[in-house]
Protein backbone atom coordinates (compact mmCIF):
# COMPACT_ATOMS: atom_id res chain seq x y z
CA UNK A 1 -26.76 -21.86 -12.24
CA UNK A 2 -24.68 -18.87 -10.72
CA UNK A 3 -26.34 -15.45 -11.10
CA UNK A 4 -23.44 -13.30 -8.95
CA UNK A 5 -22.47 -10.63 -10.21
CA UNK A 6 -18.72 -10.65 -10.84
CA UNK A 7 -18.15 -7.38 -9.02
CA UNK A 8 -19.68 -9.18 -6.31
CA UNK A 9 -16.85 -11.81 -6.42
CA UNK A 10 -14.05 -9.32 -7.27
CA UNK A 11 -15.08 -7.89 -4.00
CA UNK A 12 -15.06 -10.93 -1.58
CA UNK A 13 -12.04 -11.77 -3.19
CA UNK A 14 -10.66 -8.64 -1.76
CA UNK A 15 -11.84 -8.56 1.27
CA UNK A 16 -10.29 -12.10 1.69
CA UNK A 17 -6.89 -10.69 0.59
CA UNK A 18 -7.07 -7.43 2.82
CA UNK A 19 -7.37 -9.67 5.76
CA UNK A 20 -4.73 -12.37 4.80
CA UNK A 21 -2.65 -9.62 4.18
CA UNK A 22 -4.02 -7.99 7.89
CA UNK A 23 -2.95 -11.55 9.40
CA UNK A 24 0.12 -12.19 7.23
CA UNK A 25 1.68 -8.28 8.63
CA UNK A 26 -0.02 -9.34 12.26
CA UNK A 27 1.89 -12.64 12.26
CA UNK A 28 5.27 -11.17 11.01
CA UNK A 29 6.00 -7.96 13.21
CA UNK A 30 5.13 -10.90 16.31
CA UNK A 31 7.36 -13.09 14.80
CA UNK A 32 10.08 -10.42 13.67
CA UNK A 33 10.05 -9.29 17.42
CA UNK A 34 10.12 -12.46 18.55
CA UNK A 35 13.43 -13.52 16.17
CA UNK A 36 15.15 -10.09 16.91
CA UNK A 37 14.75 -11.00 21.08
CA UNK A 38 15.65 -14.63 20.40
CA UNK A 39 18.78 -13.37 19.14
CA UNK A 40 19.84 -11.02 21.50
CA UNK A 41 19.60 -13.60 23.69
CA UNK A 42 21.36 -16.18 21.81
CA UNK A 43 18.69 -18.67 21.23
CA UNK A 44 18.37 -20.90 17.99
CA UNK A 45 15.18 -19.11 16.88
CA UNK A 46 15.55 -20.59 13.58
CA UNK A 47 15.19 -23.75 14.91
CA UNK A 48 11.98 -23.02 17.19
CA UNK A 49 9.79 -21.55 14.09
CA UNK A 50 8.69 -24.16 11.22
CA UNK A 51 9.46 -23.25 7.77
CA UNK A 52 12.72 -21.03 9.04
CA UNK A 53 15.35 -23.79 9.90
CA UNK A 54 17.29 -23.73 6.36
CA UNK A 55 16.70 -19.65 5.73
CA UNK A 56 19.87 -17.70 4.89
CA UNK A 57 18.89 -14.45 5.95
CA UNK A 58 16.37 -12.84 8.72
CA UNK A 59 13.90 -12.16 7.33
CA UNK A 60 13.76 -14.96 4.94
CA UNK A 61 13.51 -16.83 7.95
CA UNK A 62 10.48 -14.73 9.52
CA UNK A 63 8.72 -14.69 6.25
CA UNK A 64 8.96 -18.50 5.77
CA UNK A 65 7.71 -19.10 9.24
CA UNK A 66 4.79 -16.88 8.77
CA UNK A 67 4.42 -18.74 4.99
CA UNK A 68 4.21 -22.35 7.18
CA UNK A 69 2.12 -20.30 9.92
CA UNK A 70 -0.51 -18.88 7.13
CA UNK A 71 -0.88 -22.75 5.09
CA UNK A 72 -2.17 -24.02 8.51
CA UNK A 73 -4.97 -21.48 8.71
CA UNK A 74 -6.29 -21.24 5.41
C-alpha cells in the first residue's frame, strides 16, 4: 500500500518541473548563443543540432534542439 501524502507528491512533482524547466532555460540561452554565432558566421547550424534540421524559424529551431536534447536526459 502507498501511505504518501499527496501534498507530498504534488511537491516532488514540482521540484522535478522547476529543474527541467532550470535545464530546459540552461540548455536554450547555450544553444540560442550558439545558433545566433553560427550564423554570423555562416555555418549550417541547423544542420549541426538534432531535432532543428526541418525548423522554419529560429527559434523553432533552438527549441526543437533543446526538445531532442531534454528526451535524452530524462
Amino acid at each position: 500500500m502507498n501511505h504518501r501524502h499527496p501534498a507530498a507528491t504534488s511537491c516532488l512533482r514540482a521540484d522535478r518541473s522547476a529543474t527541467f524547466l532550470a535545464i530546459f532555460s540552461l540548455a536554450f540561452i547555450i544553444l540560442f548563443v550558439f545558433a545566433v554565432a553560427a550564423s554570423a558566421v555562416g555555418l549550417a547550424w541547423r544542420t549541426l543540432l538534432p531535432g532543428a534540421e526541418y525548423s522554419k524559424g529560429f527559434v523553432a529551431g533552438v527549441s526543437g534542439a533543446v526538445y531532442t536534447f531534454m528526451s535524452h536526459i530524462t
